[in-house]
Protein backbone atom coordinates (compact mmCIF):
# COMPACT_ATOMS: atom_id res chain seq x y z
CA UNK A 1 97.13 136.80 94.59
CA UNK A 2 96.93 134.03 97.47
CA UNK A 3 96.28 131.41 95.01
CA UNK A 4 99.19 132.44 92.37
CA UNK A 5 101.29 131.70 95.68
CA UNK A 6 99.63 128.44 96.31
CA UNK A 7 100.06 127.42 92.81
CA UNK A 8 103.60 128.49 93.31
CA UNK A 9 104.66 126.47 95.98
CA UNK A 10 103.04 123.23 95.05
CA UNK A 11 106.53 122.26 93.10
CA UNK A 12 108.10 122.43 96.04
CA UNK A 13 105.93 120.93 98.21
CA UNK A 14 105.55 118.31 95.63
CA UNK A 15 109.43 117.41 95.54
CA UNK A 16 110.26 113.90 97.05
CA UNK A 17 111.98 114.03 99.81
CA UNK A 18 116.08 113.29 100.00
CA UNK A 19 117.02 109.51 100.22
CA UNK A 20 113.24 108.54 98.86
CA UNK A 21 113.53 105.79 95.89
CA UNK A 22 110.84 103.84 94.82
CA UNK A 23 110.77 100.85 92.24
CA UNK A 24 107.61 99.96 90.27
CA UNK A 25 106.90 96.27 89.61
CA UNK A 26 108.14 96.82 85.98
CA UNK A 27 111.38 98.21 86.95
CA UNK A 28 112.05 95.39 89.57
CA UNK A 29 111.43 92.68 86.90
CA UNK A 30 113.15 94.37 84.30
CA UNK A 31 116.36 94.44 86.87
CA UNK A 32 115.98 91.14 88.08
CA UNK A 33 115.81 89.68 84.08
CA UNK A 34 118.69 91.87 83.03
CA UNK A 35 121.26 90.05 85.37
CA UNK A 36 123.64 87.14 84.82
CA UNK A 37 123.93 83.94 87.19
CA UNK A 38 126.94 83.47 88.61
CA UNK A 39 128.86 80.33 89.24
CA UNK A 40 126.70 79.95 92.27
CA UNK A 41 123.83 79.65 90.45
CA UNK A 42 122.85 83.51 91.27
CA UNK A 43 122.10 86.78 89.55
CA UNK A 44 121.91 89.61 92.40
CA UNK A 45 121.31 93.20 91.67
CA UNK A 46 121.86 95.87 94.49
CA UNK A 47 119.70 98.14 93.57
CA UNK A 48 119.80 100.57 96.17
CA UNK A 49 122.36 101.68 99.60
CA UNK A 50 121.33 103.96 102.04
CA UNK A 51 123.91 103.53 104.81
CA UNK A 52 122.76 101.15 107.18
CA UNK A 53 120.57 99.68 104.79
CA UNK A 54 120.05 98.16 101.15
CA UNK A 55 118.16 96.49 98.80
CA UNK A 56 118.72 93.70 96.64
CA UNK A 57 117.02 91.81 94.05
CA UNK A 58 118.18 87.87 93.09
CA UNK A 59 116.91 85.56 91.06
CA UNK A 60 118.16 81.91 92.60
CA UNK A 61 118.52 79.18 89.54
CA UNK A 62 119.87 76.32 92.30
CA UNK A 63 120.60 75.61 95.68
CA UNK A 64 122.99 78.53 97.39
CA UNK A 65 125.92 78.42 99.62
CA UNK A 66 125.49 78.19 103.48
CA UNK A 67 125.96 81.44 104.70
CA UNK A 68 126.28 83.35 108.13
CA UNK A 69 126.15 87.37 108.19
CA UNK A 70 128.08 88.27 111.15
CA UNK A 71 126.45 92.59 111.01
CA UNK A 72 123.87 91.62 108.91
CA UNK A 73 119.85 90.92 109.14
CA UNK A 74 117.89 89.99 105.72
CA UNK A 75 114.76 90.99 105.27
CA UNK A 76 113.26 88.80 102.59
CA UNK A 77 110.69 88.59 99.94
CA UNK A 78 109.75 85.87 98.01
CA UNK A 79 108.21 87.19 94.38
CA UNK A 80 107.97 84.17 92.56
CA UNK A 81 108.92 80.66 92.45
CA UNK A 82 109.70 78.61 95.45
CA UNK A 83 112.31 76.66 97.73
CA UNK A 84 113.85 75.82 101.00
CA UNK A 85 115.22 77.75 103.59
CA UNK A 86 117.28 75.99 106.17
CA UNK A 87 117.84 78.22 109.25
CA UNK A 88 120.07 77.18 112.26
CA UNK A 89 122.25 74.21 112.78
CA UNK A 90 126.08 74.53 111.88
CA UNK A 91 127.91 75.43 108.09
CA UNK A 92 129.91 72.55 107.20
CA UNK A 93 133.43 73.48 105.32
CA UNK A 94 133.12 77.34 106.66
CA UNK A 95 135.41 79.67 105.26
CA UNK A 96 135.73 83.55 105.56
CA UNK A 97 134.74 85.18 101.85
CA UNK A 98 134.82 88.63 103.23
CA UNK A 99 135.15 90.44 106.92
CA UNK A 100 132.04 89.29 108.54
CA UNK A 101 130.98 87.03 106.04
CA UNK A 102 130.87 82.96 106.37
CA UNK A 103 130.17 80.47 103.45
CA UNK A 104 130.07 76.70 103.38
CA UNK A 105 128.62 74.06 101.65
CA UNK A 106 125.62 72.74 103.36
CA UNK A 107 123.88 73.46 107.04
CA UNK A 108 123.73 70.32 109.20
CA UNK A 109 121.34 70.53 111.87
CA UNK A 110 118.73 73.13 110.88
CA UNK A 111 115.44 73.42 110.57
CA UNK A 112 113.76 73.39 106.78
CA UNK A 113 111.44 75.90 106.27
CA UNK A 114 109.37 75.99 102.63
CA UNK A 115 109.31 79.79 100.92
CA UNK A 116 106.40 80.63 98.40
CA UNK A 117 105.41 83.73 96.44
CA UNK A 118 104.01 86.50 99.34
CA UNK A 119 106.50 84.41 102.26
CA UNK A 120 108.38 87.03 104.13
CA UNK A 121 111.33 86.01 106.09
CA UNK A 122 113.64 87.38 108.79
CA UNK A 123 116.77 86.53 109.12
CA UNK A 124 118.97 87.68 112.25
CA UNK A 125 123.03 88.27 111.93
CA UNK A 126 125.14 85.51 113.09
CA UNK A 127 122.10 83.04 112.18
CA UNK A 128 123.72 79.96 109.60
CA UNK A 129 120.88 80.04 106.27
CA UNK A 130 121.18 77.90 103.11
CA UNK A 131 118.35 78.29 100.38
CA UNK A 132 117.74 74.90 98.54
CA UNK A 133 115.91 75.79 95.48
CA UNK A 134 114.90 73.04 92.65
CA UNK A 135 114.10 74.99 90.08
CA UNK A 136 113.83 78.79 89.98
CA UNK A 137 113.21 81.73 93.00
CA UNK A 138 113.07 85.28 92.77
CA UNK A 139 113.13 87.67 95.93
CA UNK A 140 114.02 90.87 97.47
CA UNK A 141 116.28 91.25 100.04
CA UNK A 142 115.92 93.92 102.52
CA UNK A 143 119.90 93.95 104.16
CA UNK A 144 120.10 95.82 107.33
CA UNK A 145 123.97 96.47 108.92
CA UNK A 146 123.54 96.28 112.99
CA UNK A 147 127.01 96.73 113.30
């Protein structure tokens, strides 16, 4: 009788628990492949939002925008390809996109920084980044709100 109840409760015990997600390799790629670039030369998937916190995956076919995230910290990782990051300095031609969000068209004064396949990269809010990317980079992007 003791282990018909064991048996019994394994289901449950079994269940994942709320808010757990989990991607495989496959199902990453497949997302990544399945979206258009933009007119900025990006395809970006959001994948997953859990309040404070959520999870992107982009495939970069060119160099990016200058951007500062006033509430935000990226978490990055670099799957494939590779590129520049520059980090620091000042966005030249700065505008407001959205509440808390600055783009521009270049960085001047930063520091260059080369991204590979395994890099992982933390990014702070309020910090000016720019990606420079000659040919193709894929990542995830780990966004955290601090706000």
């Amino acid at each position: 009788m003791k282990l018909l109840l064991v048996f019994l409760a394994l289901p449950i015990l079994a269940a994942d628990p709320d808010g757990f997600q989990m991607w495989s390799s496959s199902q990453i790629k497949t997302h990544n492949a399945a979206v258009k670039v933009d007119e900025h030369k990006v395809a970006l998937d959001r994948v997953g939002n859990w309040g404070n916190h959520g999870l992107l995956v982009i495939r970069r076919e060119g160099d990016g925008e200058a951007e500062i995230h006033d509430t935000q910290v990226d978490v990055i990782f670099v799957t494939s390809g590779e590129g520049t990051l520059i980090i620091g300095g000042t966005v030249e031609g700065a505008h407001t996109t959205t509440p808390g969000e600055t783009r521009g068209t270049s960085i001047k004064g930063g520091i260059s920084k080369k991204m590979a396949v395994g890099d992982v990269i933390h990014i702070p809010a309020k910090v000016p980044h720019q990606m420079l990317v000659p040919k193709m980079i894929t990542f995830e992007v780990v966004k955290v709100d601090t706000k």
